[in-house]
Protein backbone atom coordinates (compact mmCIF):
# COMPACT_ATOMS: atom_id res chain seq x y z
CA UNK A 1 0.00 0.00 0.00
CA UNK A 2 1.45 3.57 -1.04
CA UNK A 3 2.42 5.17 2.40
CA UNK A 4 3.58 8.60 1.12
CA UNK A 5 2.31 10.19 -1.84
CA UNK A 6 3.35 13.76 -3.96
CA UNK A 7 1.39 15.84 -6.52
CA UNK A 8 2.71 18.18 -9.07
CA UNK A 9 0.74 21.28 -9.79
CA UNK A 10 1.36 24.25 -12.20
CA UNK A 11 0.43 26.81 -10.14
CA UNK A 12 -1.99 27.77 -6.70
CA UNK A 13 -1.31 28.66 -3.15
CA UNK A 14 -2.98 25.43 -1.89
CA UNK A 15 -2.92 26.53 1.71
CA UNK A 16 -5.48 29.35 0.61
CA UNK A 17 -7.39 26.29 -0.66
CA UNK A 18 -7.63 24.69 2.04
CA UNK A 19 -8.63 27.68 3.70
CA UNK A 20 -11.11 28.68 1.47
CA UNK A 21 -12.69 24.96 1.47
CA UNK A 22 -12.51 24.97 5.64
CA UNK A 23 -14.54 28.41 5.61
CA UNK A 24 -16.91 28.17 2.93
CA UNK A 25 -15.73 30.77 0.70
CA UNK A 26 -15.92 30.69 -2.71
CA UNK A 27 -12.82 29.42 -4.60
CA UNK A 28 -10.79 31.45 -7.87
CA UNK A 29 -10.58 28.17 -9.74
CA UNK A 30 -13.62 25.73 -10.20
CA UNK A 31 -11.51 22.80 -9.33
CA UNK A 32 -10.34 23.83 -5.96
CA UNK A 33 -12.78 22.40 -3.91
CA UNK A 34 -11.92 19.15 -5.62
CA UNK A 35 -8.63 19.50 -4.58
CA UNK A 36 -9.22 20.31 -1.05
CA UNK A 37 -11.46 17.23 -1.11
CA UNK A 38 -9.06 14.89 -2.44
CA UNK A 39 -6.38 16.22 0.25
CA UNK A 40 -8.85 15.19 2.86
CA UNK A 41 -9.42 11.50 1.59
CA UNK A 42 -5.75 10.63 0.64
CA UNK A 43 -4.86 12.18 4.54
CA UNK A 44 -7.46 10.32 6.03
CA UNK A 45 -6.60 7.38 4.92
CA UNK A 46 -3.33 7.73 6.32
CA UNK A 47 -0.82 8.34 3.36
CA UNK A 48 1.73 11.16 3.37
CA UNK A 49 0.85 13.88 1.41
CA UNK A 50 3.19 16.34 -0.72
CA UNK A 51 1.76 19.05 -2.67
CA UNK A 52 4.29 21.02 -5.20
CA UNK A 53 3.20 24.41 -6.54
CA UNK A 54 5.39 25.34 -9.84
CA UNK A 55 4.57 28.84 -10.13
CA UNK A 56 3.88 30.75 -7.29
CA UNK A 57 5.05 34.33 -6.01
CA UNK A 58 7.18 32.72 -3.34
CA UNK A 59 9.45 29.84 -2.14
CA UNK A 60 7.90 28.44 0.76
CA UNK A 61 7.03 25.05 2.60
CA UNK A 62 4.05 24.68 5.20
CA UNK A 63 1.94 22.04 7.12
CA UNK A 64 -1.12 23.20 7.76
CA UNK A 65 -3.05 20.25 8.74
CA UNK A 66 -0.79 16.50 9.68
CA UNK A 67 0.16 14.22 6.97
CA UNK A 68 0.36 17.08 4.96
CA UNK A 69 2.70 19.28 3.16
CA UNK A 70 2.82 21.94 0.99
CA UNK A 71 5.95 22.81 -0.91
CA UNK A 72 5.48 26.09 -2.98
CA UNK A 73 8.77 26.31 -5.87
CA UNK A 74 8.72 30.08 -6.82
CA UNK A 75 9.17 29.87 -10.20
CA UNK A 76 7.92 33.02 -12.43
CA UNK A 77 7.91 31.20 -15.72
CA UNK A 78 9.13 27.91 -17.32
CA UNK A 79 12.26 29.22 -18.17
CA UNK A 80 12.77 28.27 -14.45
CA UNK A 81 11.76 24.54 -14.87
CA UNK A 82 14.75 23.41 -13.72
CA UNK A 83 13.31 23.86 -9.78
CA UNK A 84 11.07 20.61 -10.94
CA UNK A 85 13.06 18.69 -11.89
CA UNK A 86 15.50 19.88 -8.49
CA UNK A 87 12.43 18.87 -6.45
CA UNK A 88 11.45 15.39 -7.86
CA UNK A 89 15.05 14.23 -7.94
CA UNK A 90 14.51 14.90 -4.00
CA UNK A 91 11.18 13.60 -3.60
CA UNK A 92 11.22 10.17 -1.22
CA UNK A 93 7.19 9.91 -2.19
CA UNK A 94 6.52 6.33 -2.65
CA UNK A 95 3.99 7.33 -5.92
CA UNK A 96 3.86 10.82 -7.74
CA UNK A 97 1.44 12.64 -10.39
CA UNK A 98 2.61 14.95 -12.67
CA UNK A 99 -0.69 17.08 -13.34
CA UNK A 100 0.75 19.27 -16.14
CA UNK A 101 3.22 17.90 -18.68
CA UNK A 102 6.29 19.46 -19.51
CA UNK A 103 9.10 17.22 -20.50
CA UNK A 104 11.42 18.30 -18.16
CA UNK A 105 8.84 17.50 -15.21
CA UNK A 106 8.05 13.69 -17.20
CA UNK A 107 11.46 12.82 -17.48
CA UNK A 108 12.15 13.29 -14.02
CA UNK A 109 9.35 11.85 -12.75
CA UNK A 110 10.36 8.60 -14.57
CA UNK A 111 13.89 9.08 -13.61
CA UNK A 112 13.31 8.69 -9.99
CA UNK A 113 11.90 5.54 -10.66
CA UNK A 114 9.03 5.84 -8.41
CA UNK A 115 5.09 4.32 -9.68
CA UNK A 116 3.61 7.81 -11.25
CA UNK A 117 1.20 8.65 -13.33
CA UNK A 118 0.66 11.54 -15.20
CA UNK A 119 -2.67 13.94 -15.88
CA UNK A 120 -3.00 16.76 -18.18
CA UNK A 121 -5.16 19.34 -19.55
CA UNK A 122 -4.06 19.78 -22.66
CA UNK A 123 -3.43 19.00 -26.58
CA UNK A 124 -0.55 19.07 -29.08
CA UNK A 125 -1.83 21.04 -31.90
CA UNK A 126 1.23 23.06 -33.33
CA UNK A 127 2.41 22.30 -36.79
CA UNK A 128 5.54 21.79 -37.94
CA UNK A 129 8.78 19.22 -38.12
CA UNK A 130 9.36 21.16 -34.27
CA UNK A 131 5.58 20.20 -33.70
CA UNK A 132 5.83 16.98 -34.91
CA UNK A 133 9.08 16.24 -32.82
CA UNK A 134 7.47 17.35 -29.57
CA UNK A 135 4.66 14.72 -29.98
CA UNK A 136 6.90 11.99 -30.57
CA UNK A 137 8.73 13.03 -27.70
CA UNK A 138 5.53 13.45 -25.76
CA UNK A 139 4.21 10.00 -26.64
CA UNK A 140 7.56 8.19 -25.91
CA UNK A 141 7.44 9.56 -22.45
CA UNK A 142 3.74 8.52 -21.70
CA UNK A 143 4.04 4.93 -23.47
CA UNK A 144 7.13 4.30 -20.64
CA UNK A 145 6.22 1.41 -18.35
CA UNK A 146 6.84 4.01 -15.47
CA UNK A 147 4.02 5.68 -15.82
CA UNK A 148 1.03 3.43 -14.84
CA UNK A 149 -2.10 5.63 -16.20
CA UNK A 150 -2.25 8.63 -17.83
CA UNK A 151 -5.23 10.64 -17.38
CA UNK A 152 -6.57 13.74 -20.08
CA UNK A 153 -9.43 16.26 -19.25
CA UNK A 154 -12.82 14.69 -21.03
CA UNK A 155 -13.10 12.20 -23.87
CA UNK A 156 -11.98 14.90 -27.17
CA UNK A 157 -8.44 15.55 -25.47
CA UNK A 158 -7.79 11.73 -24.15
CA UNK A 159 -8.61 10.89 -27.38
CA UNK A 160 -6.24 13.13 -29.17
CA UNK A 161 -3.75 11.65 -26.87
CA UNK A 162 -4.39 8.28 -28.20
CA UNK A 163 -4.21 9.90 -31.97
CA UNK A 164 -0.21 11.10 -31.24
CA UNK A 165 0.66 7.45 -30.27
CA UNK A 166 -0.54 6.78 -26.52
CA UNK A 167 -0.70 3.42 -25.68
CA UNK A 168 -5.08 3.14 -25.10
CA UNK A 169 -5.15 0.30 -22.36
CA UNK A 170 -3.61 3.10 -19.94
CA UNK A 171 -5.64 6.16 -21.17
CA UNK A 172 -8.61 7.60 -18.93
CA UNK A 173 -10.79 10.94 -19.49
CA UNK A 174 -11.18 12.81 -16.39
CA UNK A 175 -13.71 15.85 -15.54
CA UNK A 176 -14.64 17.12 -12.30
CA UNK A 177 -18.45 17.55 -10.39
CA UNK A 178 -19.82 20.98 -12.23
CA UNK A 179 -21.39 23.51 -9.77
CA UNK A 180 -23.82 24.46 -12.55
CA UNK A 181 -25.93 23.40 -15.11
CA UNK A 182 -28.21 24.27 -17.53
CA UNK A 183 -31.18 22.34 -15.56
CA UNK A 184 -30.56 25.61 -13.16
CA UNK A 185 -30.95 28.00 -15.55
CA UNK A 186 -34.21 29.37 -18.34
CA UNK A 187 -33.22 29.28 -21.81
CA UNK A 188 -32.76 33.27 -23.24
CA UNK A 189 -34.47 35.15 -25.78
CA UNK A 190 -32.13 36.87 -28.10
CA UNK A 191 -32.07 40.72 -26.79
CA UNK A 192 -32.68 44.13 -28.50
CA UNK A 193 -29.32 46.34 -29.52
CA UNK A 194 -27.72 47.72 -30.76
CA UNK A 195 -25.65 47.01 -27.80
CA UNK A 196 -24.25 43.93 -26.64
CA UNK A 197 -22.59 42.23 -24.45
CA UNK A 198 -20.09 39.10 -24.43
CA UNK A 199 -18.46 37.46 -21.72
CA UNK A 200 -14.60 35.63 -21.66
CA UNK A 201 -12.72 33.75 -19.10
CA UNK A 202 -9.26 32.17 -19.11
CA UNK A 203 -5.87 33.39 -20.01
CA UNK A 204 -5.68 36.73 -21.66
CA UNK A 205 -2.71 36.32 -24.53
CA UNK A 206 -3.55 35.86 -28.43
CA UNK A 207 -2.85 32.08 -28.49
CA UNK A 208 -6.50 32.21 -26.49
CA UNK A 209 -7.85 34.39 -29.02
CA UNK A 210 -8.37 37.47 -26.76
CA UNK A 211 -6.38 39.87 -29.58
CA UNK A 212 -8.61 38.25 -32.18
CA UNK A 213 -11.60 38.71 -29.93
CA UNK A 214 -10.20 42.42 -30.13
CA UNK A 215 -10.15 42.41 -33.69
CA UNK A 216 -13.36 41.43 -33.87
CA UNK A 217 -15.35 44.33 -32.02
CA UNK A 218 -13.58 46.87 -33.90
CA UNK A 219 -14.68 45.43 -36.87
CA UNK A 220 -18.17 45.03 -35.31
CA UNK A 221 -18.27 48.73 -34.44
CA UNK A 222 -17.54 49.88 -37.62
CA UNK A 223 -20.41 47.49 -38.56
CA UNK A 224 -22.36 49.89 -36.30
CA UNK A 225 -22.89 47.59 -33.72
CA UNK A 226 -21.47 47.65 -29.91
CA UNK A 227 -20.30 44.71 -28.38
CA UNK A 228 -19.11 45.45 -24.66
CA UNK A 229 -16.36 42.87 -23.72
CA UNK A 230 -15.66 41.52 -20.28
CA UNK A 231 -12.51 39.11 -19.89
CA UNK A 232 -11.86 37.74 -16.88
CA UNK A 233 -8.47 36.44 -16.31
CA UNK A 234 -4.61 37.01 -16.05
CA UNK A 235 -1.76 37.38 -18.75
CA UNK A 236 -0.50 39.87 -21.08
CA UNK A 237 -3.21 42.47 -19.81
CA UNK A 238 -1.27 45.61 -20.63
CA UNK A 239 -0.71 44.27 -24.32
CA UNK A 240 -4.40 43.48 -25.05
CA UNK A 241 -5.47 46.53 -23.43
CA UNK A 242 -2.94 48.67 -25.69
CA UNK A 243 -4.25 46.71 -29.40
CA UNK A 244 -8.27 47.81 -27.78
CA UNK A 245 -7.06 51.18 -27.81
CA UNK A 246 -4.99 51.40 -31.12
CA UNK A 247 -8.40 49.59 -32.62
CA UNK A 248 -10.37 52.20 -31.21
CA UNK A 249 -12.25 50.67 -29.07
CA UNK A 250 -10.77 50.48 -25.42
CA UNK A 251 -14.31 51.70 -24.08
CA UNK A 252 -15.85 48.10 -25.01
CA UNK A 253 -13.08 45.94 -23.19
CA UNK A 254 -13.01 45.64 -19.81
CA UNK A 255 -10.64 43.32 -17.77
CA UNK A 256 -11.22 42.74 -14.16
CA UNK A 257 -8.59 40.33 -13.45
CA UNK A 258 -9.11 37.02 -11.54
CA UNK A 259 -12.76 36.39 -10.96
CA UNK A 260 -13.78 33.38 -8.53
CA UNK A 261 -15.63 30.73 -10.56
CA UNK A 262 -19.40 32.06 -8.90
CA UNK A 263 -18.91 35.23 -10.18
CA UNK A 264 -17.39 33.60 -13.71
CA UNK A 265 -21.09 32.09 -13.99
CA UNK A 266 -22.96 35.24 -13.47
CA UNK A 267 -20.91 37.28 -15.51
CA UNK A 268 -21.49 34.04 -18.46
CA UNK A 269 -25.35 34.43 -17.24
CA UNK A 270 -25.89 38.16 -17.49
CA UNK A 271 -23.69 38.33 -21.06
CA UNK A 272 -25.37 38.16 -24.03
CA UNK A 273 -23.01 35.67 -25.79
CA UNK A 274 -19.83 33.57 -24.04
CA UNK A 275 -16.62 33.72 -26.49
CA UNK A 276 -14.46 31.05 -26.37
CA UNK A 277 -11.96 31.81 -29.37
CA UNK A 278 -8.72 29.44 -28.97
CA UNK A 279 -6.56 29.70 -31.78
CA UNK A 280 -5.83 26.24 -33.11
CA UNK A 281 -2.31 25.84 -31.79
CA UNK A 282 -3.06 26.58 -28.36
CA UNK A 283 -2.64 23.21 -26.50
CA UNK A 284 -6.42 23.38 -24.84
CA UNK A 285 -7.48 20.03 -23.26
CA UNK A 286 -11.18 20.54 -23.06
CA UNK A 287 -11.48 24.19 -20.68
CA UNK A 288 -13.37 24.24 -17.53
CA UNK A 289 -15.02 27.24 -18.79
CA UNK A 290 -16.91 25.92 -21.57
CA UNK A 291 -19.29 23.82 -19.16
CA UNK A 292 -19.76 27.03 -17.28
CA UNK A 293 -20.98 28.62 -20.52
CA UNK A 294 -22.91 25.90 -21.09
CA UNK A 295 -24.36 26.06 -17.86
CA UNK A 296 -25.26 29.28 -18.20
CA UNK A 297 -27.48 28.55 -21.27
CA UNK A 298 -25.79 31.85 -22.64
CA UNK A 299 -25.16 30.72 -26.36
CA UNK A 300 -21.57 30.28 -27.23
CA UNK A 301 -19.26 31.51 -30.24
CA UNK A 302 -16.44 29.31 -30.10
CA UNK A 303 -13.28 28.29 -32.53
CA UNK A 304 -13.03 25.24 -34.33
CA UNK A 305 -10.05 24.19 -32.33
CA UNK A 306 -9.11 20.73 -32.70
CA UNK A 307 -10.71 19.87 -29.41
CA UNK A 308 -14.05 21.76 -29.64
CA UNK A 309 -14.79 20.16 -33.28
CA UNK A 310 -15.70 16.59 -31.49
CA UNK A 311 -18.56 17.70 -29.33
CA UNK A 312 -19.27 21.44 -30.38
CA UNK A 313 -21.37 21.35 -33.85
CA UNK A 314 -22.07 25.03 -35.53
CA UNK A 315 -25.69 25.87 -35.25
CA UNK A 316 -26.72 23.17 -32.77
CA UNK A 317 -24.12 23.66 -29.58
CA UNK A 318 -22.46 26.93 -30.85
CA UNK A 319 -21.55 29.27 -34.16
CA UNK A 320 -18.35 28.54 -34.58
CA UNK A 321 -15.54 30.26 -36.88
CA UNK A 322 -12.46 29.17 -38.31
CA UNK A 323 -9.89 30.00 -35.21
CA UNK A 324 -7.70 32.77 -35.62
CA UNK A 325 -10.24 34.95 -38.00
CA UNK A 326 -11.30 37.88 -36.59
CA UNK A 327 -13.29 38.45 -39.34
CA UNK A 328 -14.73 35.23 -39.01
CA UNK A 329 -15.35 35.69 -35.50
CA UNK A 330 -17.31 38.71 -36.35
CA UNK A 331 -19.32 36.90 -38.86
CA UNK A 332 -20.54 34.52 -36.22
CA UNK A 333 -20.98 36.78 -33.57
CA UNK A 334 -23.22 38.82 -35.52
CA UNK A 335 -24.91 36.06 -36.69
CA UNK A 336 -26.12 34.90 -33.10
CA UNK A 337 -27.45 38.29 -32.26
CA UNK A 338 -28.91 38.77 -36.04
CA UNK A 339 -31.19 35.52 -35.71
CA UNK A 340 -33.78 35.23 -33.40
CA UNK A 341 -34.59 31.48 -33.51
CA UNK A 342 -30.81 30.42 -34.15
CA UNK A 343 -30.31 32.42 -30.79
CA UNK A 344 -32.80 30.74 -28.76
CA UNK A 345 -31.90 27.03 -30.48
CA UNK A 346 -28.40 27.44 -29.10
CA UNK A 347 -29.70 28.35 -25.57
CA UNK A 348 -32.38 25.23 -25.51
CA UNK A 349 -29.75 23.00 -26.81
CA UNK A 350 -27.11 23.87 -23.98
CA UNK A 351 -28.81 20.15 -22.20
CA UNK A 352 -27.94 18.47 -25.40
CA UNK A 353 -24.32 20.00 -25.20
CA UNK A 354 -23.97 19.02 -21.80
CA UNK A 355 -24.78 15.45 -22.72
CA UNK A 356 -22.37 15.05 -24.97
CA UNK A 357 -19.53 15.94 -22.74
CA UNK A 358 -21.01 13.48 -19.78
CA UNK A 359 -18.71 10.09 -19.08
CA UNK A 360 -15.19 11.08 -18.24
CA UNK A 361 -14.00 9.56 -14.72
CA UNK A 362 -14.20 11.71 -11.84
CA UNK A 363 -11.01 13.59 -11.15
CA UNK A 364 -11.01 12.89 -7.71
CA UNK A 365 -12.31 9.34 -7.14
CA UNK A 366 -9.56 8.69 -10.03
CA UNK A 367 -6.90 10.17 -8.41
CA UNK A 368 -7.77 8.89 -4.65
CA UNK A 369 -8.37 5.40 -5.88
CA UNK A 370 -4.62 5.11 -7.82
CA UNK A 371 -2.99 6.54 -5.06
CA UNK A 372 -4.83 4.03 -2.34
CA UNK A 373 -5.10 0.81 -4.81
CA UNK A 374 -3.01 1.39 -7.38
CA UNK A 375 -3.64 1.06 -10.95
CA UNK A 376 -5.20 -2.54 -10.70
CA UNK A 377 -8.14 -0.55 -9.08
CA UNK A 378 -11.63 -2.59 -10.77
CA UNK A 379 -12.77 0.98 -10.81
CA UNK A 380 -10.02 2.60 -12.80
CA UNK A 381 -10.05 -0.52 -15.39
CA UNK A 382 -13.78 0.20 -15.83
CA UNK A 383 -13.11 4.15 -16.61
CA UNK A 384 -10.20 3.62 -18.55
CA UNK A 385 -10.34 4.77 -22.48
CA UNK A 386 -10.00 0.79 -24.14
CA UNK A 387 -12.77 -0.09 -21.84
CA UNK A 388 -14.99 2.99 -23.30
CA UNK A 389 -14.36 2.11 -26.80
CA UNK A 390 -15.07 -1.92 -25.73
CA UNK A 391 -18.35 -0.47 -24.27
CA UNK A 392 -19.44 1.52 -27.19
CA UNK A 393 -18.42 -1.65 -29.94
């Protein structure tokens, strides 16, 4: 039985977590009470717990609570990735999960030698003899023997996984219990303009889309029509908030920084359309933030990134546009608010979206169940991706 146990975040002050959880309050990320949850049954049952934090504003270790500990890195950016791979060569853990996937953090993971598994939230889109490198490279180091499972968030980016060479019979989708959905929420009528507004949450940088987002209102405007912009989120602020104002339109974009996930919801509820416009070679698992737009019953524009085209269909779950048009993307925004019954479709449908993203195993039964019974688990073999595809034969 695993007696000691470590877990490799990208980033979050997990204390604050735990603090958050203990009082009630409302978390930044959806996942977080997951997290604290998970911390509780792995404790409990009486395995040593080691959380790493990659990026974070300081170094620090704590112990808030026995059997755990918290080990914060201090990195700024991955330029600093060495401190990983510093940290696992360290780590005594008798198992470890990598929960983002950098290289650097894989390789040493399977150089210490330890069981591990590893769990993303992501996809290898890029193009390119680089590109094509990195997957093979990717691939190699999930197909080792060392890591037991590998886990993907929901069925579109486990399957990708599978498409770049990952060995099936150790593949599983995860998602996580969603605090909303659309059975708590009345379809919408399309409003009256000739003002708008849309809603966007995640990283703000143009690999997400946000300067083509940009691109888009201006366009929009000089269409005569006024589409206020609210974008929650973190990342190259200053530089989006410098193209709104050489466009013109700085008046319509508003960025209020890091919203928790209830207020993420409301902000999706009271829009008039959610954006979700990730250019095709950002490596996007499946976001979080979709099912909160389609929780919201707020119809979505989205991209046709590689991992939206599965499940997202244009004119039933979403109008979509070819990613990285901003013309495009202005095309399909103004043909949600131009069509009444197209408008309220995509708000009825937002059940039959939901749907189709149901199935993945649940993050933290997954997670508590290979650290406690290892890979062997009769649950985990049920979830896993070869058993789906057995199931569905």
């Amino acid at each position: 039985m695993t007696t000691s146990a470590s877990i490799y975040f990208f980033a979050g002050n997990f204390a604050d977590v735990l603090k958050r959880y203990g009082e009630g309050a409302d978390q930044i990320y959806a996942t977080h009470d997951e997290v604290a949850k998970l911390i509780d049954d792995v404790v409990s049952a009486g395995v040593q717990l080691t959380i790493y934090s990659f990026i974070t504003p300081e170094a620090r270790e704590e112990s808030p609570r026995g059997g755990l500990r918290i080990v914060s890195l201090g990195a700024r950016s991955f330029s600093e990735v060495g401190l990983l791979s510093d940290a696992v060569a360290k780590d005594e853990s008798d198992s470890i999960v990598a929960h983002f996937a950098p290289a650097e953090l894989l390789q040493a993971v399977l150089a210490r030698g330890r069981r591990s598994m590893a769990v993303l939230a992501n996809s290898y889109n890029r193009r390119g003899p680089r590109a094509f490198l990195e997957r093979r490279r990717i691939s190699s180091l999930l197909n080792n023997p060392g890591f037991e499972l590998v886990s993907n968030h929901c069925m579109p980016a486990t399957q990708h996984l599978a498409t770049i060479g990952v060995s099936p019979n150790k593949l599983i989708a995860w998602d996580v219990p969603h605090r909303f959905n659309p059975n708590d929420a009345e379809p919408k009528s399309l409003p009256h303009g000739p003002r708008y507004k849309a809603a966007y949450a995640g990283t703000i940088n143009e690999d997400k889309g946000v300067g083509d987002l940009i691109r888009a209102v201006a366009l929009l405007y000089e269409q005569g029509l006024e589409l206020y912009c609210s974008l929650a989120g973190g990342g190259d602020v200053d530089a989006m908030t410098a193209l709104a104002g050489q466009l013109g339109v700085g008046e319509l974009v508003t960025f209020p920084g890091l919203v928790p996930n209830q207020e993420v919801f409301a902000m999706f509820r009271d829009a008039d359309v959610v954006v979700i416009p990730s250019r095709s070679e950002y490596p996007e698992g499946f976001p979080l933030t979709m099912f909160e737009a389609i929780g919201s019953r707020t119809p979505i524009v989205c991209s046709n990134h590689p991992m939206f085209r599965p499940v997202m269909k244009d004119g039933l779950h979403a109008t979509m546009f070819q990613a990285g048009s901003s013309a495009g993307f202005a095309e399909a925004i103004r043909r949600i608010l131009a069509d009444e019954d197209l408008y309220s479709r995509l708000s009825r449908n937002a059940q039959l979206s939901w749907a189709a993203l149901k199935g993945p195993a649940d993050w933290r039964t997954m997670l508590r169940e290979w650290i406690i019974n290892g890979a062997e688990s009769t649950w985990i073999t049920e979830h896993k991706l070869d058993a789906s595809t057995r199931a569905a034969a």
